[in-house]
Protein backbone atom coordinates (compact mmCIF):
# COMPACT_ATOMS: atom_id res chain seq x y z
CA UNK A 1 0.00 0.00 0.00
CA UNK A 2 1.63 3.44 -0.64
CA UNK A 3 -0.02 6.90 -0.99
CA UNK A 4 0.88 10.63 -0.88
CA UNK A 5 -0.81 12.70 2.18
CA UNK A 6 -1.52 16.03 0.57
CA UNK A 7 -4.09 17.62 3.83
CA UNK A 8 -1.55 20.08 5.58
CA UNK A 9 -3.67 19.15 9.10
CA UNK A 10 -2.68 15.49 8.65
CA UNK A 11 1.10 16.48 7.64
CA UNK A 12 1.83 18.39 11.08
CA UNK A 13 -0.04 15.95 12.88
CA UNK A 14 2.48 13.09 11.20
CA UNK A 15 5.07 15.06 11.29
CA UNK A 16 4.53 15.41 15.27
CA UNK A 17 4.21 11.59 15.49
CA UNK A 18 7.91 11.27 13.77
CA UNK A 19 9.17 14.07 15.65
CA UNK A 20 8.26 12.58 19.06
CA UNK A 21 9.35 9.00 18.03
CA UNK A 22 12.78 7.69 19.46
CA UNK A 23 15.63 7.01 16.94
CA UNK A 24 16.44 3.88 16.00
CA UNK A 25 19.74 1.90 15.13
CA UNK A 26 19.21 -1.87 15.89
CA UNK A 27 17.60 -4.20 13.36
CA UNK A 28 13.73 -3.96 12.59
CA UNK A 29 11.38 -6.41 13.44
CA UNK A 30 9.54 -8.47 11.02
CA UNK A 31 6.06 -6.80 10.76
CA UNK A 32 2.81 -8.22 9.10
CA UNK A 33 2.04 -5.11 7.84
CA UNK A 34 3.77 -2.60 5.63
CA UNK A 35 3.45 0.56 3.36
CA UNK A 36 5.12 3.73 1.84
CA UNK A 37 4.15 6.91 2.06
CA UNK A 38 5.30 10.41 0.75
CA UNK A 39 4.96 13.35 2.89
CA UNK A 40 6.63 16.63 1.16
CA UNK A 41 9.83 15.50 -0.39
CA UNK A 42 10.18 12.52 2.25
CA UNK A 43 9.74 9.08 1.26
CA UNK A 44 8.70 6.65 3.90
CA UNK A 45 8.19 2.88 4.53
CA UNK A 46 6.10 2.40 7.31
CA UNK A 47 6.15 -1.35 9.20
CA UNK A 48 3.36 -1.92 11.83
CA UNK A 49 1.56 -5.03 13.31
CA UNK A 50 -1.34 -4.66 15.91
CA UNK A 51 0.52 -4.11 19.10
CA UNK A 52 3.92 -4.35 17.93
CA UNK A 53 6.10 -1.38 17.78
CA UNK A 54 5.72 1.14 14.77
CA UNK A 55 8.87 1.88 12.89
CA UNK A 56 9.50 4.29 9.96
CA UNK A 57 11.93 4.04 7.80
CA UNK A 58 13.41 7.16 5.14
CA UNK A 59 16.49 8.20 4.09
CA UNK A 60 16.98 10.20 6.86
CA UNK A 61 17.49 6.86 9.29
CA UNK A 62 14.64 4.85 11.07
CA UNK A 63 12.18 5.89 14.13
CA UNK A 64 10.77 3.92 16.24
CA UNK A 65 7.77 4.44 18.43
CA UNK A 66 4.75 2.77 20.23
CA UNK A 67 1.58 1.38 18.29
CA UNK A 68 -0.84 4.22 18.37
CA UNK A 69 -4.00 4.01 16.74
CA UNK A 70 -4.25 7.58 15.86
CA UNK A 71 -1.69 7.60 13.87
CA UNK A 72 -2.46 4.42 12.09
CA UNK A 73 -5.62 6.43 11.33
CA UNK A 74 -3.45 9.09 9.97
CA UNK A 75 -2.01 7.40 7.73
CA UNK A 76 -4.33 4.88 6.89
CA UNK A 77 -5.64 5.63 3.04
């Protein structure tokens, strides 16, 4: 699944969610699920499982944070 999130409400709400997630340098999990999405100029891939630990992944390095349904909402298309 991959989309682009266009809704500048949803972006800074996101972009909050990545801001306050802890960096991450140990390997990922497996997860069930995963998808890409582009926010701006940032790619993102985007692996989360019900109750497992979100992580996002860009170019920039990978974030880590806990499963939150809001922002599975977010960025659910």
């Amino acid at each position: 699944m991959c989309g682009t999130i266009e809704d500048p409400l949803k972006i800074k709400k996101i972009v909050s969610f990545i801001n306050n997630a802890m960096d991450w340098t140990d390997d990922i999990e497996p997860h069930k699920n995963r998808m890409w999405m582009k926010i701006g100029s940032l790619n993102m891939e985007v692996l989360f499982e019900a109750e497992k630990e979100i992580y996002l992944r860009s170019d920039e390095g990978i974030k880590m944070m806990k499963p939150d349904p809001e922002f599975l909402k977010l960025i659910t298309f």
